[in-house]
Protein backbone atom coordinates (compact mmCIF):
# COMPACT_ATOMS: atom_id res chain seq x y z
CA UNK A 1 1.92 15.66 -5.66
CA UNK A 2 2.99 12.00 -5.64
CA UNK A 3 -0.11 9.96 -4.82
CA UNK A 4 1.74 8.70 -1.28
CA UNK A 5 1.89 10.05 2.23
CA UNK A 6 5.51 9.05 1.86
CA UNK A 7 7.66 11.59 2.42
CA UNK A 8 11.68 10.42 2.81
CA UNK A 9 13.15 7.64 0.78
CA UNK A 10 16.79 6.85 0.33
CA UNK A 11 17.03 7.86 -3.07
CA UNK A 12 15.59 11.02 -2.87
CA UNK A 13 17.67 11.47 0.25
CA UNK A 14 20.76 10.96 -1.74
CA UNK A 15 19.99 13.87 -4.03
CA UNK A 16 18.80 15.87 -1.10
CA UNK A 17 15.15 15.88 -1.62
CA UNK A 18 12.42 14.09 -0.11
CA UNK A 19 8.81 12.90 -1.68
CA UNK A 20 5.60 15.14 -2.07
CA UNK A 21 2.91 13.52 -0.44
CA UNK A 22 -1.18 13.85 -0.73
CA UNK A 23 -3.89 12.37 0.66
CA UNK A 24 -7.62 12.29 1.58
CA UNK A 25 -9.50 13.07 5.01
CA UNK A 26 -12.91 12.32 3.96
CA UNK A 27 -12.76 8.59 3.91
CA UNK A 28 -14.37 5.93 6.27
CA UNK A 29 -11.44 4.08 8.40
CA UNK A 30 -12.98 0.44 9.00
CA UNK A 31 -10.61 -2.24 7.79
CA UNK A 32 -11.82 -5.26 5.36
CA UNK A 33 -12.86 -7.96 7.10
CA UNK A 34 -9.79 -10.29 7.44
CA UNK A 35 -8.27 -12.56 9.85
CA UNK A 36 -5.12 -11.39 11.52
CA UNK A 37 -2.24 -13.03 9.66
CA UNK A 38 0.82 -12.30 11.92
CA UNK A 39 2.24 -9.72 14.18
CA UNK A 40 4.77 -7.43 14.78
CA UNK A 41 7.44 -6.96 17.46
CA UNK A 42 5.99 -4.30 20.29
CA UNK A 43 6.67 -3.95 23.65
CA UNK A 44 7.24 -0.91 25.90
CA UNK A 45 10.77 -0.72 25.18
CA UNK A 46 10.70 -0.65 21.86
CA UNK A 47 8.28 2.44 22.46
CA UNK A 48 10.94 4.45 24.24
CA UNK A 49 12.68 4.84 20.82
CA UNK A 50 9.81 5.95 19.28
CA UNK A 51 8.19 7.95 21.78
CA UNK A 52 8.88 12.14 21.85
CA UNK A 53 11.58 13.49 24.78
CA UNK A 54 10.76 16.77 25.79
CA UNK A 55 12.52 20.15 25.19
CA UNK A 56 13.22 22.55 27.85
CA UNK A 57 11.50 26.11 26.07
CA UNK A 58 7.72 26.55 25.78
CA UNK A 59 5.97 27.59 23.39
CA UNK A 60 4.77 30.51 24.15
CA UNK A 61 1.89 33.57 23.50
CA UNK A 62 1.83 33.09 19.09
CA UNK A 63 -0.07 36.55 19.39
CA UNK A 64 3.71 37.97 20.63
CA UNK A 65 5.66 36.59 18.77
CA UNK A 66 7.97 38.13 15.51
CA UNK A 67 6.42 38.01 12.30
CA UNK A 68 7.74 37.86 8.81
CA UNK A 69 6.59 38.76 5.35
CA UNK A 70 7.33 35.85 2.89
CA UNK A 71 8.71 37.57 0.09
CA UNK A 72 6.80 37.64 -3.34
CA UNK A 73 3.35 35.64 -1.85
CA UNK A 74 0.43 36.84 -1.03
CA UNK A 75 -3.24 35.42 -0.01
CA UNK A 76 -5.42 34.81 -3.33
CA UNK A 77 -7.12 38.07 -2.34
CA UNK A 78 -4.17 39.81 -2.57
CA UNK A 79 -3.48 40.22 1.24
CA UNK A 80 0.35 39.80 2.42
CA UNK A 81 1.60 37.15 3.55
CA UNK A 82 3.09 37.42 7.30
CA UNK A 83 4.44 34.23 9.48
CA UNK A 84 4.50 33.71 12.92
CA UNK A 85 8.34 32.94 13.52
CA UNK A 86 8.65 29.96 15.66
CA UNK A 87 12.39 28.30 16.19
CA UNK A 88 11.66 24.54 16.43
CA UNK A 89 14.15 24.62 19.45
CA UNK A 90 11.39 26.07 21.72
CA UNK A 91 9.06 23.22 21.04
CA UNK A 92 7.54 20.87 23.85
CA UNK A 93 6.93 17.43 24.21
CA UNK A 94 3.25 16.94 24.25
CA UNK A 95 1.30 16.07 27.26
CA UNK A 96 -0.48 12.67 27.65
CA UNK A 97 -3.33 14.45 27.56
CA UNK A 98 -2.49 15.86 23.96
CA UNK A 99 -2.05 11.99 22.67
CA UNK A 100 -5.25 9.51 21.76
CA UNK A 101 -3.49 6.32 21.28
CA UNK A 102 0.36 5.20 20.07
CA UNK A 103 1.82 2.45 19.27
CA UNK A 104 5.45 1.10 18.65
CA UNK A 105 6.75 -1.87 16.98
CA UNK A 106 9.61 -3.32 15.05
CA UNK A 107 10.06 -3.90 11.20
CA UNK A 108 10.78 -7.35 9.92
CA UNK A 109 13.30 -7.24 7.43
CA UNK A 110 11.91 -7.13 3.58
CA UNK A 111 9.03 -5.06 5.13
CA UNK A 112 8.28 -1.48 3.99
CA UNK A 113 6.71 1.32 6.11
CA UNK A 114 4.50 3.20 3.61
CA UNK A 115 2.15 5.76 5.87
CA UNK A 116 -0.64 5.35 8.34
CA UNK A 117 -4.02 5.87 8.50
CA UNK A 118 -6.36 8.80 9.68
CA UNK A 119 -6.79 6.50 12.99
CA UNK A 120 -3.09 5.80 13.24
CA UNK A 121 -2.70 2.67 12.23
CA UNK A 122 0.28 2.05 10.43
CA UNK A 123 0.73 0.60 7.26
CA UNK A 124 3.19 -2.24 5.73
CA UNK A 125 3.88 -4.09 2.87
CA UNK A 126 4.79 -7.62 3.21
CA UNK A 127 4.84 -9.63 0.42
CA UNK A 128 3.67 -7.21 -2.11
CA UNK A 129 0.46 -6.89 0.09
CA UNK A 130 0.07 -3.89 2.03
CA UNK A 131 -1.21 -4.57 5.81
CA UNK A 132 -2.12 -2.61 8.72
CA UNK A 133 -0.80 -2.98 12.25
CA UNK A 134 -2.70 -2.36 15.30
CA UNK A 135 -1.18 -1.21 18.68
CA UNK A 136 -0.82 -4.87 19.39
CA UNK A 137 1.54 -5.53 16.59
CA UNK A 138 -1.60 -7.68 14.93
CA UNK A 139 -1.29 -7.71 10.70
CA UNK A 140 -4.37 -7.17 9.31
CA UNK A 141 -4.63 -7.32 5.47
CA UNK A 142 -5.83 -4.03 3.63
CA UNK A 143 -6.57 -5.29 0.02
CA UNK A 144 -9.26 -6.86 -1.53
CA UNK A 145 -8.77 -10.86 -2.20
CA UNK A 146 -5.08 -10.89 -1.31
CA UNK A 147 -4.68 -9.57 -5.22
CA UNK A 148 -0.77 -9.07 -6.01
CA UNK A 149 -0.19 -6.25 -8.66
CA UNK A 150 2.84 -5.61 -10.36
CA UNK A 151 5.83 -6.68 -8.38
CA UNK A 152 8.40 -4.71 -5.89
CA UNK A 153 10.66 -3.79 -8.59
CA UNK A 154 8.05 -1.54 -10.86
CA UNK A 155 5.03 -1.57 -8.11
CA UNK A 156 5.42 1.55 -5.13
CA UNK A 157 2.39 1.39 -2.89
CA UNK A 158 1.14 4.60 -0.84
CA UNK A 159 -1.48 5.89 1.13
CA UNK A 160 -3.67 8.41 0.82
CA UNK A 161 -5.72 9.40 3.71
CA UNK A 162 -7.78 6.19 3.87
CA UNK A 163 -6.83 4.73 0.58
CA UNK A 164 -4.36 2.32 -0.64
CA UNK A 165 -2.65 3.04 -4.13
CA UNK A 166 -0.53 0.40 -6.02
CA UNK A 167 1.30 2.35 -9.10
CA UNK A 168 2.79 0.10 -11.80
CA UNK A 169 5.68 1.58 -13.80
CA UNK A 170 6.10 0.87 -17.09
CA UNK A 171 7.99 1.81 -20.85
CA UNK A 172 6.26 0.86 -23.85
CA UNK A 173 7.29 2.87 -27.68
CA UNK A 174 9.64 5.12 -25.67
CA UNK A 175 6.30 6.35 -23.34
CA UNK A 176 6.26 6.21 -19.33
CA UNK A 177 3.31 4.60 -18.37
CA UNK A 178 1.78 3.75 -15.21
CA UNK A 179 -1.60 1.60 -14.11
CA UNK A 180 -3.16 2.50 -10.98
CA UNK A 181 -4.94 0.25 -8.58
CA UNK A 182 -6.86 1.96 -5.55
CA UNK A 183 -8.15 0.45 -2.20
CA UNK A 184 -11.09 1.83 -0.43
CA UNK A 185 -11.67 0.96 3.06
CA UNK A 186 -14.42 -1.87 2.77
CA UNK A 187 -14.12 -2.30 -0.60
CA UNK A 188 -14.45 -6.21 -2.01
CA UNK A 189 -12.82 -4.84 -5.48
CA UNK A 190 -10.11 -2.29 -6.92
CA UNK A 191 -10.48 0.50 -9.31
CA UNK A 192 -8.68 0.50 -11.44
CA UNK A 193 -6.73 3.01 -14.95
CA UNK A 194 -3.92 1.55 -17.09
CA UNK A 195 -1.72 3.26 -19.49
CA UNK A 196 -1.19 6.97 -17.77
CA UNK A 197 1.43 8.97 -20.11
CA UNK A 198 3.82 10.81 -17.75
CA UNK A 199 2.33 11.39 -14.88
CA UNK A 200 4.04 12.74 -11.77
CA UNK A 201 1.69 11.70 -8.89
CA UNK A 202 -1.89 10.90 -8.80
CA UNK A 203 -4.61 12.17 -6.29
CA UNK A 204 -8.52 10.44 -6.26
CA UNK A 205 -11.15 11.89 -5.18
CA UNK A 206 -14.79 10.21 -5.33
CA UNK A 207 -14.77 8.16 -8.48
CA UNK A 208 -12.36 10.67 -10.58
CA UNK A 209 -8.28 10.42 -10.50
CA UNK A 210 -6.23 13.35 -11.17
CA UNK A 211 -3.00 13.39 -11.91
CA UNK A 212 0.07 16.10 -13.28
CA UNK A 213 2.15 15.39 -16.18
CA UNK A 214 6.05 16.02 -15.93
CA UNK A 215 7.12 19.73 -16.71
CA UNK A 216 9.01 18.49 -19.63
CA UNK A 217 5.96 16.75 -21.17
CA UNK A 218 3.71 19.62 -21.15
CA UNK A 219 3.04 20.36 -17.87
CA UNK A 220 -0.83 20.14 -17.36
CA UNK A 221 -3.33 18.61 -15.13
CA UNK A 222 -5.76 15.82 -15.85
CA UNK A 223 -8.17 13.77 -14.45
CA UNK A 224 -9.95 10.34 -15.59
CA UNK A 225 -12.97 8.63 -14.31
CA UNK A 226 -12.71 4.80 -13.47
CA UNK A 227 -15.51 4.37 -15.15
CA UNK A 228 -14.29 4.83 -18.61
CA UNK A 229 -10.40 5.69 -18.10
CA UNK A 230 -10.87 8.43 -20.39
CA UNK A 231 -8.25 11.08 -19.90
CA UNK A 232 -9.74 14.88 -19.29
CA UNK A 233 -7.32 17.97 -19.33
CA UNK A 234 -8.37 19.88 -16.44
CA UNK A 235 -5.39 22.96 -16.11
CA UNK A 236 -2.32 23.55 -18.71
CA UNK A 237 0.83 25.30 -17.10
CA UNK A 238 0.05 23.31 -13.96
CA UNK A 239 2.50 21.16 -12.05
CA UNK A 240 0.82 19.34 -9.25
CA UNK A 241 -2.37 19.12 -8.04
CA UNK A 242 -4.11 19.03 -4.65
CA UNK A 243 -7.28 17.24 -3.01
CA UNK A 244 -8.39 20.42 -0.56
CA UNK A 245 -11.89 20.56 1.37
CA UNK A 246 -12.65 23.40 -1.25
CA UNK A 247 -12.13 21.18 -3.99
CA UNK A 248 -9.44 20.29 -6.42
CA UNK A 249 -6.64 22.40 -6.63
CA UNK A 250 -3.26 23.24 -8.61
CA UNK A 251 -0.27 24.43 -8.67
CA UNK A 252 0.02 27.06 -11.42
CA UNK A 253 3.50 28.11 -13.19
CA UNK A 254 4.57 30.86 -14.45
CA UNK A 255 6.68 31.84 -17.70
CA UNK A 256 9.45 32.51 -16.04
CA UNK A 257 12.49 30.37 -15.19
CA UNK A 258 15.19 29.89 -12.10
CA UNK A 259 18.60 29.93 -12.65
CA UNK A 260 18.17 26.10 -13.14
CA UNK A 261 15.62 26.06 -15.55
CA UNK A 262 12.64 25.06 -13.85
CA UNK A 263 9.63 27.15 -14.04
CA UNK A 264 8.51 29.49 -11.43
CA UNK A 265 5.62 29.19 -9.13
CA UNK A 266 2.55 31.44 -10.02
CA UNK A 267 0.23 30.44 -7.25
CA UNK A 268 -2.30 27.91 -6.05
CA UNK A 269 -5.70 27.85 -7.47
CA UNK A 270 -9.29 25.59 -7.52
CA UNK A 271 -10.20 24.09 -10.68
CA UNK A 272 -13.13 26.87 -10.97
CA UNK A 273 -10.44 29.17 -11.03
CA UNK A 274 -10.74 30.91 -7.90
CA UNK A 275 -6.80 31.64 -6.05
CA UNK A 276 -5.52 30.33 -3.15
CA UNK A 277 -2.38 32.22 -3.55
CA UNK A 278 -0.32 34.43 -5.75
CA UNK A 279 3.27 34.74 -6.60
CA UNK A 280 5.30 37.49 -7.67
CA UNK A 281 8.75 37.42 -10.24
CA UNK A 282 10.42 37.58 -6.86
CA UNK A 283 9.11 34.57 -4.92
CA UNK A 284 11.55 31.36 -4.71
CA UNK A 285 11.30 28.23 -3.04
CA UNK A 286 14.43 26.74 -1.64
CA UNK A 287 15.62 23.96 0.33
CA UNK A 288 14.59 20.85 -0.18
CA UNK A 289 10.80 20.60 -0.98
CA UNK A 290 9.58 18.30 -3.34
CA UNK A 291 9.86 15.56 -4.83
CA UNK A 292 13.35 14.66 -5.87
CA UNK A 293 12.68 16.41 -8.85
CA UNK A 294 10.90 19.58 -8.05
CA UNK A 295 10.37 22.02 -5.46
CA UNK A 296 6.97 22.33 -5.36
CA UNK A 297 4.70 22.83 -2.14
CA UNK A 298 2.95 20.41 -0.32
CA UNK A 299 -0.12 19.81 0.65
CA UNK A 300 -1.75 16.69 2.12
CA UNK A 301 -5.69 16.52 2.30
CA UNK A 302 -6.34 19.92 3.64
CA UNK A 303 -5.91 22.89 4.73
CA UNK A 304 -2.14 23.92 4.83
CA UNK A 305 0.46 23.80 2.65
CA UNK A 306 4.34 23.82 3.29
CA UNK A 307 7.41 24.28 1.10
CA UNK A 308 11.36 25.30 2.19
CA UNK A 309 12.90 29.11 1.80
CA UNK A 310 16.25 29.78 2.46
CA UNK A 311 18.44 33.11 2.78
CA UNK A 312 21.02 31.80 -0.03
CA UNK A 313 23.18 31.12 3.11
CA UNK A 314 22.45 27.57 4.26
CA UNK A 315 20.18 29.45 6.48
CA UNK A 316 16.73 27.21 5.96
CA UNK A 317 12.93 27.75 7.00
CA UNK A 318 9.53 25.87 6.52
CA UNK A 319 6.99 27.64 6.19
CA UNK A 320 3.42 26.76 6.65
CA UNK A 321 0.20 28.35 5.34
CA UNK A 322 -3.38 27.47 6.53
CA UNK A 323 -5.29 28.48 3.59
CA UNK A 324 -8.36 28.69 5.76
CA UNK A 325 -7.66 30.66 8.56
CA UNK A 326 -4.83 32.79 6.45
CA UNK A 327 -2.76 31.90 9.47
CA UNK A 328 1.18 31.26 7.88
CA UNK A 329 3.83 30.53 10.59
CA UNK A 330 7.87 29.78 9.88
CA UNK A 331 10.00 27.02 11.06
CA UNK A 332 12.92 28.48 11.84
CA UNK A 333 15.61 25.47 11.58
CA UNK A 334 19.10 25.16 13.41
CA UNK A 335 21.82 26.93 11.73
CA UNK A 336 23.11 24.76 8.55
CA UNK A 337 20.19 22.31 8.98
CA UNK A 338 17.83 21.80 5.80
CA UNK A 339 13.93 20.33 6.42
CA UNK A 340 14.89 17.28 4.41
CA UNK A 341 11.35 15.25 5.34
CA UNK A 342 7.91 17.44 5.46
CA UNK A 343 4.37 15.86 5.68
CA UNK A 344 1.20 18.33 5.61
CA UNK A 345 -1.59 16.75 6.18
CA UNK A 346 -4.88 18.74 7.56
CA UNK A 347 -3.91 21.12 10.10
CA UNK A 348 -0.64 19.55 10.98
CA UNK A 349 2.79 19.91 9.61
CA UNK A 350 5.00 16.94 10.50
CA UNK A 351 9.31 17.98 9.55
CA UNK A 352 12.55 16.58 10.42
CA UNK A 353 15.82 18.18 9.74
CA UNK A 354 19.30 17.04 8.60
CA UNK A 355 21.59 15.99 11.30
CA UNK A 356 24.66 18.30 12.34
CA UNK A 357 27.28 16.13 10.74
CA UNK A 358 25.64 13.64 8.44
CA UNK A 359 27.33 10.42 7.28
CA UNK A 360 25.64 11.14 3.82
CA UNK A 361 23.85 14.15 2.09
CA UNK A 362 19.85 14.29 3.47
CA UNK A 363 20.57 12.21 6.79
CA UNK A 364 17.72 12.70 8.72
CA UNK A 365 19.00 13.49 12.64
CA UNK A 366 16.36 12.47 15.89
CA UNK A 367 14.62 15.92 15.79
CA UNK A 368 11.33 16.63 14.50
CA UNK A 369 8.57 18.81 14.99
CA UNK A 370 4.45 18.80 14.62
CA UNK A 371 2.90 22.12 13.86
CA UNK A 372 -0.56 23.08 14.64
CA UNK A 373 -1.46 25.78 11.82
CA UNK A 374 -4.62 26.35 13.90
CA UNK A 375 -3.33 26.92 17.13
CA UNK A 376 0.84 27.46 16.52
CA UNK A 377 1.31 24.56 19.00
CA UNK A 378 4.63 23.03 18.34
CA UNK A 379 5.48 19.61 19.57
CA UNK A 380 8.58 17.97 19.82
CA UNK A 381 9.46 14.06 18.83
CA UNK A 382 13.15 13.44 19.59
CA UNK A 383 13.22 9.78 19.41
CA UNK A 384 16.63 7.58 20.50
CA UNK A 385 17.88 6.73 17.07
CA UNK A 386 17.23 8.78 13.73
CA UNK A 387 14.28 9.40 11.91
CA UNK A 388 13.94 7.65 8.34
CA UNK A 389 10.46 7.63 7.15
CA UNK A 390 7.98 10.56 8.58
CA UNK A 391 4.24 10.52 7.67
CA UNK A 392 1.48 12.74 8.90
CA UNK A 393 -2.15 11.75 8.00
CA UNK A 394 -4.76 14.49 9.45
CA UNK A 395 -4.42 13.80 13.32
CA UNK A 396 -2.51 10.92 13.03
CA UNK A 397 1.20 11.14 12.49
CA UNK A 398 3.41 7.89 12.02
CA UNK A 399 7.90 7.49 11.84
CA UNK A 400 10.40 4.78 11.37
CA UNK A 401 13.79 5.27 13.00
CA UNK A 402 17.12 3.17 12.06
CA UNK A 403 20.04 1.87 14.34
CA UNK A 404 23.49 1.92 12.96
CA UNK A 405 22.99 -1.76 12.60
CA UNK A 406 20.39 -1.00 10.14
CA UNK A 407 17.29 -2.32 12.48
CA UNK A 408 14.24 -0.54 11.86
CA UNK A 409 11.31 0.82 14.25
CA UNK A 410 7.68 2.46 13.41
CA UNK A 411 5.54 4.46 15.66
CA UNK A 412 2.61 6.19 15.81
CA UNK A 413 0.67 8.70 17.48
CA UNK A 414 -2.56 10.09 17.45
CA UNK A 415 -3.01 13.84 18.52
CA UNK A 416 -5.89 14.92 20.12
C-alpha cells in the first residue's frame, strides 16, 4: 500500500485506477506548536458544495437484506465469505446528529490536498511544507523547523493516520530509490531512511518502516528500523503490506497468473503467519482497485479491507470486509459505473464512482458513499460539483471537488 491516504490523482485517473492508501489510528493528534501562518477561504457557502444532499431510500434492516458469496474467498479459518448487498442508491444523508465537526474551505492555486487527520483536520501543502487547516480556514504548520525536503517534482507527501511522510524519488546505477522523511505529531525532528530499492509504498509503525518491493523486482516485504536503516526481509511472494490493530500484515500471492500477467491473490496474513483470508484459483479482483499499477486490496489502519469485483460486464461492486467482526457487505454501483476512488480506513469505507458520461476515462461524478462495516450504515455525500480527491482517516473523512473552471474546494467531516 502506498504510504498516503491519497486515494485519486489525475494520473492514475487517466489509466483508470486510483492510489492505495494506508495509514495509522494509534497516534496522538496535537499539532506542533506553531503560529498560524495564513488562512484559507471558508464561509457557509462554500460549505454547501461540500456538504452531503440527501437521498430519498433508507437504509434499511442489514439483518434482511440479500446476501452474496464472494467467489473464491473465504475467512482465514476457512469460513465463506457472504456480503450484505447494499445498492449505494438507497443511502441517506446523515443526520446532524451523526456529524462531530466539518469544515469547508477553498484551495489556493499551487496548493495540494493530501488527506486529513484522525480529528479532521485537513491537510495541505504549500510551499513544499505540508500544513493543516482548522474549521476556521487558519494554516498551521505540521513539520518540524519549516525543513524543505526534496522538491515538488521528485517529493509526494502523504498522510498516514497522524503522520506526515515526505518520499523522495530518485535513479542512481539504473536503481529506483527513494528516502523517506516521517512527521510525528509533536515531534521537534524527522526520522528519517535513504536509499530504498524499489519499493511500492511504505507503512511505519513505532520506530520500524515497512515497505513492498515491485512484483517485477522480487516481490517481498521488508522492514527497516530508523535507527540503523538496515533493511530486514520480513515475507517473499508478498505484494503490499498493511498496519492492522493485530499487527503487521500482507498481502500474499500466489503462483498463478491473470490473463495479464500479474500474479494472483493468495490471501491476507500477519507477519506470525496467522490468515486473515484465503483465496482460491478462482478468486479475481476487478475494477479499478489499486494503485495505478495493481489491483490489490486496501486497507487503511484497521479493520476492513476493500477491493473492486466485477461480472466481466461493466457490471462493478466494492466490496468490504471487516476482518474483525467477519462482517463483508457489497457496494452495489449504478449500472456501467466503476468505484474509481476507495479509502478504508478503520471501520469506514469512503468510494466515489465514475460519472454517467465522463469527459475523460476515471472522472469522478458528485456521488459518494461512507460505509459503516460495523453497523452497514450507508451515508450519502452528493456534493454540487464533482469529487476529485476522497480521503477517509478512521472517523474522519475529508474531499476536494472541482468546477469546470478548474476552482478547487476541500471539506471535511467528522462522523460520530
Amino acid at each position: 500500500m502506498v504510504a498516503s491516504v491519497r486515494i485519486v490523482s489525475r494520473s492514475s485517473l487517466v489509466v483508470g485506477l486510483c492510489t492505495l492508501s494506508l495509514a495509522l489510528a494509534s497516534c496522538s493528534t496535537a499539532a506542533p506548536d506553531a503560529a498560524p501562518t495564513g488562512a484559507a477561504s471558508s464561509s457557509a457557502a462554500q460549505s454547501n458544495d461540500a456538504s452531503p444532499r440527501s437521498t430519498t431510500q433508507p437504509v434499511g434492516d442489514v439483518d434482511s437484506q440479500k446476501t452474496t458469496a464472494i467467489k473464491g474467498l473465504s475467512w482465514g479459518d476457512g469460513s465463506k465469505i457472504e456480503a450484505v448487498e447494499l445498492a449505494v442508491d438507497s443511502a441517506v444523508k446523515p443526520a446532524d446528529s451523526e456529524i462531530s465537526g466539518r469544515a469547508a474551505h477553498t484551495l489556493p492555486k499551487g496548493e495540494d490536498f493530501i488527506g486529513v487527520l484522525s480529528d479532521g483536520r485537513p491537510v495541505v501543502v504549500r510551499d513544499q511544507l505540508p500544513f493543516t487547516v482548522d474549521a476556521e480556514g487558519t494554516y498551521t504548520l505540521y513539520w518540524p523547523n519549516e525543513e524543505i525536503v526534496g522538491d515538488s517534482d521528485t517529493t509526494r507527501f502523504s498522510v498516514q493516520g497522524d503522520l506526515v511522510l515526505a518520499v523522495t524519488s530518485k535513479s542512481k546505477h539504473d536503481k529506483n530509490l527513494s528516502d523517506v522523511a516521517v512527521y510525528a505529531p509533536g515531534a521537534d525532528s524527522l526520522k528519517k531512511i535513504s536509499n530504498v530499492e524499489n519499493a511500492a509504498d511504505f507503512v511505519v509503525a513505532k520506530d520500524r518502516i515497512y515497505w513492498a518491493t515491485n512484483e517485477w523486482s522480487g516481490a517481498q516485504v521488508l522492514s527497516a528500523s530508523f535507527a540503523d536503516g538496515k533493511p530486514r526481509v520480513e515475507a517473499k511472494n508478498a505484494a503490499a503490506v498493511y498496519n492492522t490493530p493485530q499487527g503487521i500484515a500482507i498481502l500474499k500471492l500466489s503462483k498463478e497468473k491473470t490473463e495479464s500477467g500479474q500474479s494472483k491473490v493468495a490471501g491476507i496474513e500477519l507477519l506470525n503467519g496467522k490468515k486473515l483470508l484465503q483465496a482460491g484459483q478462482d478468486f479475481e479482483l476487478g475494477g479499478f482497485s489499486g494503485d495505478g499499477l495493481h489491483n490489490w486490496p486496501a486497507m487503511q489502519n484497521g479493520t476492513s479491507v476493500s477491493f473492486d469485483i466485477d461480472s466481466g460486464k461493466a457490471d462493478y461492486k466494492t466490496v468490504v470486509l471487516n476482518l474483525d467482526t467477519q462482517k463483508a457487505w457489497q457496494l452495489d454501483l449504478p449500472a456501467d459505473r466503476a468505484a474509481f476512488a476507495t479509502s478504508t480506513s478503520g471501520n469506514r469505507t469512503f468510494s466515489s464512482w465514475s460519472m454517467e458520461n465522463p469527459e475523460e476515462l476515471g472522472q469522478l461524478g458528485n456521488e459518494a458513499v461512507v460505509l459503516d462495516s460495523v453497523t452497514g450504515k450507508l451515508f450519502a455525500f452528493t456534493p454540487k460539483n464533482n469529487f476529485e480527491e476522497i480521503y477517509a482517516n478512521d472517523k474522519a473523512v475529508a474531499w476536494s471537488t472541482v468546477t469546470k473552471d478548474g476552482s478547487v474546494s476541500f471539506a471535511s467531516e467528522i462522523l460520530k
